[in-house]
N, C-alpha and C. Protein backbone atom coordinates (compact mmCIF):
# COMPACT_ATOMS: atom_id res chain seq x y z
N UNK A 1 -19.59 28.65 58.24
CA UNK A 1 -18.81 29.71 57.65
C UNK A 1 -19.45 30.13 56.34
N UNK A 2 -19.36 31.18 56.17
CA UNK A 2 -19.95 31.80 54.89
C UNK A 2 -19.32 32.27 53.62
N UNK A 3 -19.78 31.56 52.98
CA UNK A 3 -18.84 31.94 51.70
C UNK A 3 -18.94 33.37 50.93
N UNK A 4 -17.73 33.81 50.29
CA UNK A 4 -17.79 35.08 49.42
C UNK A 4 -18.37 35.08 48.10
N UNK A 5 -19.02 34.03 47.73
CA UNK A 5 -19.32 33.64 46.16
C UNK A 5 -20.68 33.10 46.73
N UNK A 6 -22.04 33.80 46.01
CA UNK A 6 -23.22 33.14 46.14
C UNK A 6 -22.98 31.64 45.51
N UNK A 7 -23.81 30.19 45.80
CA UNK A 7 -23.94 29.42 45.52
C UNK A 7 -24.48 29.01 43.68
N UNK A 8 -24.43 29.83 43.23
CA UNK A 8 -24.70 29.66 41.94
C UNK A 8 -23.29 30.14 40.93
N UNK A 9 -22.77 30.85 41.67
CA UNK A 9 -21.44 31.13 41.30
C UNK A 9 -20.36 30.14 41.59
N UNK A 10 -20.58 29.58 42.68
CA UNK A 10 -19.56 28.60 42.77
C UNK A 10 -19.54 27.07 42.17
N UNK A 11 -21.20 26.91 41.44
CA UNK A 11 -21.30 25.67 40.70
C UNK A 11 -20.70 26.23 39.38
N UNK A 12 -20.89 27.33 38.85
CA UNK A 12 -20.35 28.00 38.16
C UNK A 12 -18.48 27.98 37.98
N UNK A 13 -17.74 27.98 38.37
CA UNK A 13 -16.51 27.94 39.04
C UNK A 13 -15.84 26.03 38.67
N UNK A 14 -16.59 25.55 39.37
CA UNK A 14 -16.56 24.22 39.05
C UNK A 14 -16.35 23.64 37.68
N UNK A 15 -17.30 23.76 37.11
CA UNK A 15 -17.91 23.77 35.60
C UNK A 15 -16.64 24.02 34.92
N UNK A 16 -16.14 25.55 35.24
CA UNK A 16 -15.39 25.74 34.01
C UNK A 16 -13.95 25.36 34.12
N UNK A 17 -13.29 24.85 35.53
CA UNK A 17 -12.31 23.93 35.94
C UNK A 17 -12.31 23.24 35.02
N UNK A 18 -13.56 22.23 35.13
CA UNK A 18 -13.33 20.91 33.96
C UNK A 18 -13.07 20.91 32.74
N UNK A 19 -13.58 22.15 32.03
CA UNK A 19 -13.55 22.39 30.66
C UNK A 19 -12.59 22.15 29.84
N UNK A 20 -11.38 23.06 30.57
CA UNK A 20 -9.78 22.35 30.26
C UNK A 20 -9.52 20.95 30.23
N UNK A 21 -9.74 20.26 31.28
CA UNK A 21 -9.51 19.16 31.36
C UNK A 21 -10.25 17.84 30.41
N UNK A 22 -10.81 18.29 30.18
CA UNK A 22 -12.25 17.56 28.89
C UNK A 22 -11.77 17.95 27.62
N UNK A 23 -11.29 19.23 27.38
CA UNK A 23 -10.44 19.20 26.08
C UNK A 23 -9.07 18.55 26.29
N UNK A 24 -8.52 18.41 27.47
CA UNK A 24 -6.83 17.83 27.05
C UNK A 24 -7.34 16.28 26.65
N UNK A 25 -8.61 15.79 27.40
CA UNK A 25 -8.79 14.66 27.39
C UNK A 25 -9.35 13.75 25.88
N UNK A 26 -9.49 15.13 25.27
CA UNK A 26 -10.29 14.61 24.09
C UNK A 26 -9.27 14.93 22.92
N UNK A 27 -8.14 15.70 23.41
CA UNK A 27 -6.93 15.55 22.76
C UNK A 27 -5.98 14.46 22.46
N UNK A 28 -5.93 14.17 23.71
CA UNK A 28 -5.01 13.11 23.74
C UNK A 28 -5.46 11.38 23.20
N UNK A 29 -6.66 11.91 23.43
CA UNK A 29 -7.44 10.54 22.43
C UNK A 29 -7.85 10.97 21.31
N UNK A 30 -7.69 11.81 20.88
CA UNK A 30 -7.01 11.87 19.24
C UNK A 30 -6.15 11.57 18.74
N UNK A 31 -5.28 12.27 19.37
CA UNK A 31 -3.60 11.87 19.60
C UNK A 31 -3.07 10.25 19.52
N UNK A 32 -3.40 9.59 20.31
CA UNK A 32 -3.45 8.37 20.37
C UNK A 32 -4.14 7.47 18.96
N UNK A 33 -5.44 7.90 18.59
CA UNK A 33 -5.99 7.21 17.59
C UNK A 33 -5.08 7.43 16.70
N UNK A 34 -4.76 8.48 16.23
CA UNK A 34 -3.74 9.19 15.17
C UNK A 34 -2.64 8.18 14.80
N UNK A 35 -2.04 8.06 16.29
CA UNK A 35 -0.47 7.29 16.33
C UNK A 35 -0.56 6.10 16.16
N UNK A 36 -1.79 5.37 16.69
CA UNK A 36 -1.97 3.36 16.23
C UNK A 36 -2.39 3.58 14.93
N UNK A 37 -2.56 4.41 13.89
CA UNK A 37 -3.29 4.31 12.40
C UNK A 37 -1.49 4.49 11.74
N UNK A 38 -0.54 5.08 12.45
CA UNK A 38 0.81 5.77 11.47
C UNK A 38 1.46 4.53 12.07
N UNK A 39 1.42 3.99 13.48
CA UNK A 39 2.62 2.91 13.61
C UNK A 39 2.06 1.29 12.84
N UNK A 40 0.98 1.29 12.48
CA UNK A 40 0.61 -0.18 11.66
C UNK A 40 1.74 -0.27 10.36
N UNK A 41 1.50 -1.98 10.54
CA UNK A 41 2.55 -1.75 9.49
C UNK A 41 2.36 -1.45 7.76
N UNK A 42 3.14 -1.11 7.14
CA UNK A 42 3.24 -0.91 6.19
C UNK A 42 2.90 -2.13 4.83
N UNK A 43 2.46 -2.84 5.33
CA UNK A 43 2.62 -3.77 3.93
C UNK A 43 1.45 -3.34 2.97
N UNK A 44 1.94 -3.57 1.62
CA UNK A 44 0.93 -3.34 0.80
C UNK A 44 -0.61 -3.91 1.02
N UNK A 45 -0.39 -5.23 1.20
CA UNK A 45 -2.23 -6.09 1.52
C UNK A 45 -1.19 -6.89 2.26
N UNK A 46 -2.58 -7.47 3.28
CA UNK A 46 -2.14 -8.11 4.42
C UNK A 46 -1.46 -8.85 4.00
N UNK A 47 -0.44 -9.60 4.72
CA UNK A 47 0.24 -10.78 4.74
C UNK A 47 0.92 -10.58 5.70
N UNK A 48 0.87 -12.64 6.11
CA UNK A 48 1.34 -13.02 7.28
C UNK A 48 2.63 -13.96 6.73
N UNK A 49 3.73 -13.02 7.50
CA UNK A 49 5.05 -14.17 7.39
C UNK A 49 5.47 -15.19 8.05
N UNK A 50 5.95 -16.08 7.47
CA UNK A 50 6.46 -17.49 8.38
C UNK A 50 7.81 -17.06 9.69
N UNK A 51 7.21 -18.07 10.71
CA UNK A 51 7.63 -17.63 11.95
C UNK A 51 9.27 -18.28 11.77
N UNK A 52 9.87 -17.98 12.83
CA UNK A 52 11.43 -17.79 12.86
C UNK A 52 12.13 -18.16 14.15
N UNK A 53 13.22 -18.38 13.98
CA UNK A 53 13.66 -18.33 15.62
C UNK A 53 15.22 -17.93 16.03
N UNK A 54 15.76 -17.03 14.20
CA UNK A 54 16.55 -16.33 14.57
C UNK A 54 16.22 -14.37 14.27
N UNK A 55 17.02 -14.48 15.48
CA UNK A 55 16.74 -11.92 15.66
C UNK A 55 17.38 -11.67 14.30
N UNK A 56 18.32 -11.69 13.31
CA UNK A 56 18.97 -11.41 12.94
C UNK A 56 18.60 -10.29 12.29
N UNK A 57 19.35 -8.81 12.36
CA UNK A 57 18.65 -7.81 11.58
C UNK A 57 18.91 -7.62 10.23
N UNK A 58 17.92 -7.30 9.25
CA UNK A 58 17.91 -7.33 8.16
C UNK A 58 18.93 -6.29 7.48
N UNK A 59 19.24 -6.06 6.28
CA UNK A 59 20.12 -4.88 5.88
C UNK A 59 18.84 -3.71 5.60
N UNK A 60 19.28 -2.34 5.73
CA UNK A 60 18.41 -1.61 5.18
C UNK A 60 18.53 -1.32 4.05
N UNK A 61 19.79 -1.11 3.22
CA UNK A 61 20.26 -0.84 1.73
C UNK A 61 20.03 -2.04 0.72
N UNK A 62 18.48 -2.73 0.84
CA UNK A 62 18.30 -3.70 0.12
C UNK A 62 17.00 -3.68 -0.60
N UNK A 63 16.90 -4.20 -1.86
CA UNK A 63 15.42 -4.06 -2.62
C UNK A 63 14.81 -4.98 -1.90
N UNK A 64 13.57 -4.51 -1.48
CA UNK A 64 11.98 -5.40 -0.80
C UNK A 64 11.45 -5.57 -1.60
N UNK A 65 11.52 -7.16 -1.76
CA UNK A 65 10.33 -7.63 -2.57
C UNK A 65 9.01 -8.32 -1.94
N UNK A 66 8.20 -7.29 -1.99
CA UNK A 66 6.73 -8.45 -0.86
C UNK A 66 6.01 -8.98 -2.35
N UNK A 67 5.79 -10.10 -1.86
CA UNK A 67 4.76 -11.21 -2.50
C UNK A 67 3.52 -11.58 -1.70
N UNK A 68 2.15 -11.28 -1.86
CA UNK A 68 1.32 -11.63 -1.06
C UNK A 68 0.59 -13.12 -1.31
N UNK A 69 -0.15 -13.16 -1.15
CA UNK A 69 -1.14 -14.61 -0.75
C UNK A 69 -1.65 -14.86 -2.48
N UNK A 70 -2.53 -13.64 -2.91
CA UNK A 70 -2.72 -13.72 -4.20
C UNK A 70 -1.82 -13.49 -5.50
N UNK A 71 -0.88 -13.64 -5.32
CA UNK A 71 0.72 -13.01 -6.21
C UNK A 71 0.52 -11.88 -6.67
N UNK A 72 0.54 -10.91 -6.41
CA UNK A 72 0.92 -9.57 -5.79
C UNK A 72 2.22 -9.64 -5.59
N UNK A 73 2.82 -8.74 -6.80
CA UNK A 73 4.61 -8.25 -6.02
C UNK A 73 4.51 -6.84 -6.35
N UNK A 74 5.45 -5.99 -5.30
CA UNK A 74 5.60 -4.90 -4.72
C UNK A 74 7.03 -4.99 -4.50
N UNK A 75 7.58 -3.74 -4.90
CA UNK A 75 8.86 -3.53 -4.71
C UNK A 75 9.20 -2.47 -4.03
N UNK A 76 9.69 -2.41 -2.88
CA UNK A 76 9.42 -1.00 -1.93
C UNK A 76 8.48 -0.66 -1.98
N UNK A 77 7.29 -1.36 -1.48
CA UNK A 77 5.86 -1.10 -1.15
C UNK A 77 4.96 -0.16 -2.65
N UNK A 78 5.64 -0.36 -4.07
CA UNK A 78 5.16 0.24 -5.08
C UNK A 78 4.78 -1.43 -6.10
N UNK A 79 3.28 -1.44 -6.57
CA UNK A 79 3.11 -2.92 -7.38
C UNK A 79 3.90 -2.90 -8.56
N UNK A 80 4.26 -4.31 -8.69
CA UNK A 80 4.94 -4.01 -10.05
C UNK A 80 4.32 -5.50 -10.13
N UNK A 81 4.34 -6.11 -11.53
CA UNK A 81 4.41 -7.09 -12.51
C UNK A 81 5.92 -7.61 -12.47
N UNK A 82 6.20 -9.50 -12.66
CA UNK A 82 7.15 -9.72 -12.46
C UNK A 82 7.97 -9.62 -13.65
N UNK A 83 7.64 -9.54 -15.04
CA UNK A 83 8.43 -9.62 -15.99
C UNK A 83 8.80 -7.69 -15.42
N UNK A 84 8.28 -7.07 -15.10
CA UNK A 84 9.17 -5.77 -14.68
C UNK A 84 10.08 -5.96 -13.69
N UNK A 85 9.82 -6.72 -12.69
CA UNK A 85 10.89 -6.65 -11.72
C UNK A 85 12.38 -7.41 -12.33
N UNK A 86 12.01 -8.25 -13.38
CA UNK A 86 13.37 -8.58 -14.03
C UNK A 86 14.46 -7.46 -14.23
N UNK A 87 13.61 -6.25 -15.44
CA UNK A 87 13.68 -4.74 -15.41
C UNK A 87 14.78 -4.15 -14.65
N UNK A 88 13.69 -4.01 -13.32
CA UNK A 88 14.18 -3.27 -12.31
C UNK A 88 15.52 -3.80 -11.72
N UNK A 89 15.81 -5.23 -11.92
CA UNK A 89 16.71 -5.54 -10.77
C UNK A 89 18.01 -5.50 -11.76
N UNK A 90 17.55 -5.17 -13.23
CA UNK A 90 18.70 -5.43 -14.09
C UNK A 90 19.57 -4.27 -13.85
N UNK A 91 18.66 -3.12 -13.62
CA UNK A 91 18.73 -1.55 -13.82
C UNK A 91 19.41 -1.36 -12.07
N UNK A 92 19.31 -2.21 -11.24
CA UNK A 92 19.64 -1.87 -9.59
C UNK A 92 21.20 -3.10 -9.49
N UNK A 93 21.71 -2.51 -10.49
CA UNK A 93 23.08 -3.68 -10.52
C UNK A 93 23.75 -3.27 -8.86
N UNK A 94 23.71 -1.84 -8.41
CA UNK A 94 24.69 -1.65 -7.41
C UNK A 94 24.04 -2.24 -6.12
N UNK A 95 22.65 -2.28 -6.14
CA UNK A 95 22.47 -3.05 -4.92
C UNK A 95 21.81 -4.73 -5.60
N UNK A 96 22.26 -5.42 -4.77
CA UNK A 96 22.65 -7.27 -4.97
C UNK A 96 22.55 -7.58 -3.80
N UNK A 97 21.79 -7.31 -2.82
CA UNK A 97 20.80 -7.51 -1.83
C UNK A 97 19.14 -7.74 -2.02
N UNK A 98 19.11 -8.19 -1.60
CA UNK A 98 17.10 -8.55 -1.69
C UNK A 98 16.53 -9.36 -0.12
N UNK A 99 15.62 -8.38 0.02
CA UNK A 99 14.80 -8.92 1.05
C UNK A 99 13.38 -9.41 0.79
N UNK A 100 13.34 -10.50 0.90
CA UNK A 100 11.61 -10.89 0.37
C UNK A 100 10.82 -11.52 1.62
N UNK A 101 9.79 -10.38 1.45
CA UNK A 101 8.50 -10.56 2.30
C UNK A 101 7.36 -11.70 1.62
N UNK A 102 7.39 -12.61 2.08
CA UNK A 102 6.81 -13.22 1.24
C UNK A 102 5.40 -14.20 2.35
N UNK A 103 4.19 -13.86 1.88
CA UNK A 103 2.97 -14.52 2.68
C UNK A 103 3.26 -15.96 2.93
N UNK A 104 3.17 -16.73 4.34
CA UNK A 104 2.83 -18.18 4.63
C UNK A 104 2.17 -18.91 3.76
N UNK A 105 1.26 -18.71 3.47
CA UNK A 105 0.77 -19.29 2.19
C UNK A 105 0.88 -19.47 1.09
N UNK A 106 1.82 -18.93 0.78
CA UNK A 106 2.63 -19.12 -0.93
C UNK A 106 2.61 -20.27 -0.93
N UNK A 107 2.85 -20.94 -1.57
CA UNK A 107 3.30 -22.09 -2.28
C UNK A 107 4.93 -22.06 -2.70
N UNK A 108 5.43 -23.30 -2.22
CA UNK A 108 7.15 -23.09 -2.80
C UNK A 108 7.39 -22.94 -4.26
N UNK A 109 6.17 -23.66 -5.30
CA UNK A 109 6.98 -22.99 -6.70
C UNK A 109 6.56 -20.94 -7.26
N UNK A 110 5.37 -21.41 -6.11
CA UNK A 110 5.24 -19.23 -6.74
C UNK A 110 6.23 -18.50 -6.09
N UNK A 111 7.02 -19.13 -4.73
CA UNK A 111 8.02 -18.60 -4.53
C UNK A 111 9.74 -18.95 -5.71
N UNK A 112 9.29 -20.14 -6.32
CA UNK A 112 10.62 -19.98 -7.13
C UNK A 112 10.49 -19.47 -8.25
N UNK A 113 9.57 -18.76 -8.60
CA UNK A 113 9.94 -18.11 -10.00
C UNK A 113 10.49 -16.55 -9.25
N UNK A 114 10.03 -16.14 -8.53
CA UNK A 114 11.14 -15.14 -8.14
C UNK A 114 12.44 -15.14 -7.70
N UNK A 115 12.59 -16.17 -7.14
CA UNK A 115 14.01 -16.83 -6.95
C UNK A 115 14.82 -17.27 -7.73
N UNK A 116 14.28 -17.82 -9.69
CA UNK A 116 15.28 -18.09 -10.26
C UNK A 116 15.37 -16.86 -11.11
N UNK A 117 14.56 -16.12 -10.65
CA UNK A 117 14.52 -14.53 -11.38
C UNK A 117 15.73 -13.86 -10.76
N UNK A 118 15.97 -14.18 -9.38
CA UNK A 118 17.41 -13.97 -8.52
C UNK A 118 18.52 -14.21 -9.31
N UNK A 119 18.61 -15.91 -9.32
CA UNK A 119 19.70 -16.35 -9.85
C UNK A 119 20.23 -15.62 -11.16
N UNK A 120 18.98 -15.24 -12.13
CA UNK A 120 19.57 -15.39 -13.53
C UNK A 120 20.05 -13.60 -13.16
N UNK A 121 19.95 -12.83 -12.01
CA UNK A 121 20.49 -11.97 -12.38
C UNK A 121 21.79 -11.44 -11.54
N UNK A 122 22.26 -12.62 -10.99
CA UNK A 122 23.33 -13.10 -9.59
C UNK A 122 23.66 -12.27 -8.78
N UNK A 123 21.96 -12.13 -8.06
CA UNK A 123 22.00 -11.39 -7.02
C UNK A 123 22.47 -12.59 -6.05
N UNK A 124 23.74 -11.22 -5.19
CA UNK A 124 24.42 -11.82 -4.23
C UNK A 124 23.85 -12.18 -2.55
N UNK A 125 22.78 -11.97 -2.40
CA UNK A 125 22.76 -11.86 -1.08
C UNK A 125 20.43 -11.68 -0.67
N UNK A 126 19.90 -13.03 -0.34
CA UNK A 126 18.58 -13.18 -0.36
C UNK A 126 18.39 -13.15 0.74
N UNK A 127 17.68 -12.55 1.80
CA UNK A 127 16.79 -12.75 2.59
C UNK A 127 15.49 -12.49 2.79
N UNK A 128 15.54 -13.59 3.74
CA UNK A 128 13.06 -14.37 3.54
C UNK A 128 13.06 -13.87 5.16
N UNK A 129 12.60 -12.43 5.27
CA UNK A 129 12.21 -12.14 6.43
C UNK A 129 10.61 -13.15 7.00
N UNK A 130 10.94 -13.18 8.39
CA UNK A 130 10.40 -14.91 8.82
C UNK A 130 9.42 -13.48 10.61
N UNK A 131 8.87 -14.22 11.07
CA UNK A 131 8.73 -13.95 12.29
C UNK A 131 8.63 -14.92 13.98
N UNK A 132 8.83 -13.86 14.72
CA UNK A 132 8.98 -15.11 16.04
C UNK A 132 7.82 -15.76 16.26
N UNK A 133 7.62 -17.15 16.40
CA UNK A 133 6.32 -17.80 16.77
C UNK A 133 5.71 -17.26 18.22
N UNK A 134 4.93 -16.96 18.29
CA UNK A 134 4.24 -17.03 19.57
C UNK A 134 4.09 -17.92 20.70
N UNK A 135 4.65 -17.32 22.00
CA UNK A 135 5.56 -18.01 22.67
C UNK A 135 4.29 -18.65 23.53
N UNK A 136 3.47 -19.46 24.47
CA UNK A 136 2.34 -20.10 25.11
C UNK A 136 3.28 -19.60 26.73
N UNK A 137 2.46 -18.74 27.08
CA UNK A 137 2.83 -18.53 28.94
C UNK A 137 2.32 -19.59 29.46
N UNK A 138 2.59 -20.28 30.31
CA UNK A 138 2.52 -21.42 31.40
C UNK A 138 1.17 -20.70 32.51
């Protein structure tokens, strides 16, 4: 059977089918790179938190305090110095919540000077966000 399109026309034809399809494709893997760079998480410098083995959800109406590996504190992901966060928490009387992100590797007394920094300002209510251990499949 004979075709209506010389043979140079119809490789022609072909060709530009794909074209579309090579741009959606090079879209959507943009797209994608884009979205794993915005869903990482947020912490100021890495840190890894101690694992857990209760869900319990955190409050959202609470000051974050992350502490990293090298003492680094951040208060809603902004650095601060701790004689400021005294400051700050004096000045945040209405919220008396605190959530502290605090690196595995701390040491328990670099974790208590922020903690009696708590007490002396009787904040009501501490949580040490923790994570689930990694479970070993059989």
């Amino acid at each position: 059977m004979r075709s209506l399109y010389p043979a140079s026309q119809q490789n022609n034809t072909l060709e530009d089918n794909l074209i579309p399809m090579i741009n959606i494709i090079f879209l959507l893997l943009i797209f994608f790179m884009i979205a794993g760079q915005v869903s990482q998480l947020r912490n100021p410098e890495s840190i890894r938190v101690p694992d857990s083995a209760s869900q319990k959800a955190i409050t959202p109406q609470a000051i974050q305090i992350t502490i990293t590996q090298n003492q680094h504190y951040f208060v809603d992901d902004q650095p601060i110095a701790l004689d400021e966060l005294n400051q700050l928490l004096t000045d945040a009387s209405d919220k008396k919540t605190v959530n502290l992100m605090v690196d595995a590797n701390l040491t328990a007394g670099d974790l208590d000077r922020v903690l009696q920094l708590l007490r002396q300002q009787t904040v009501s209510k501490v949580a040490l966000f923790t994570q689930l251990p990694a479970v070993a499949t059989p």
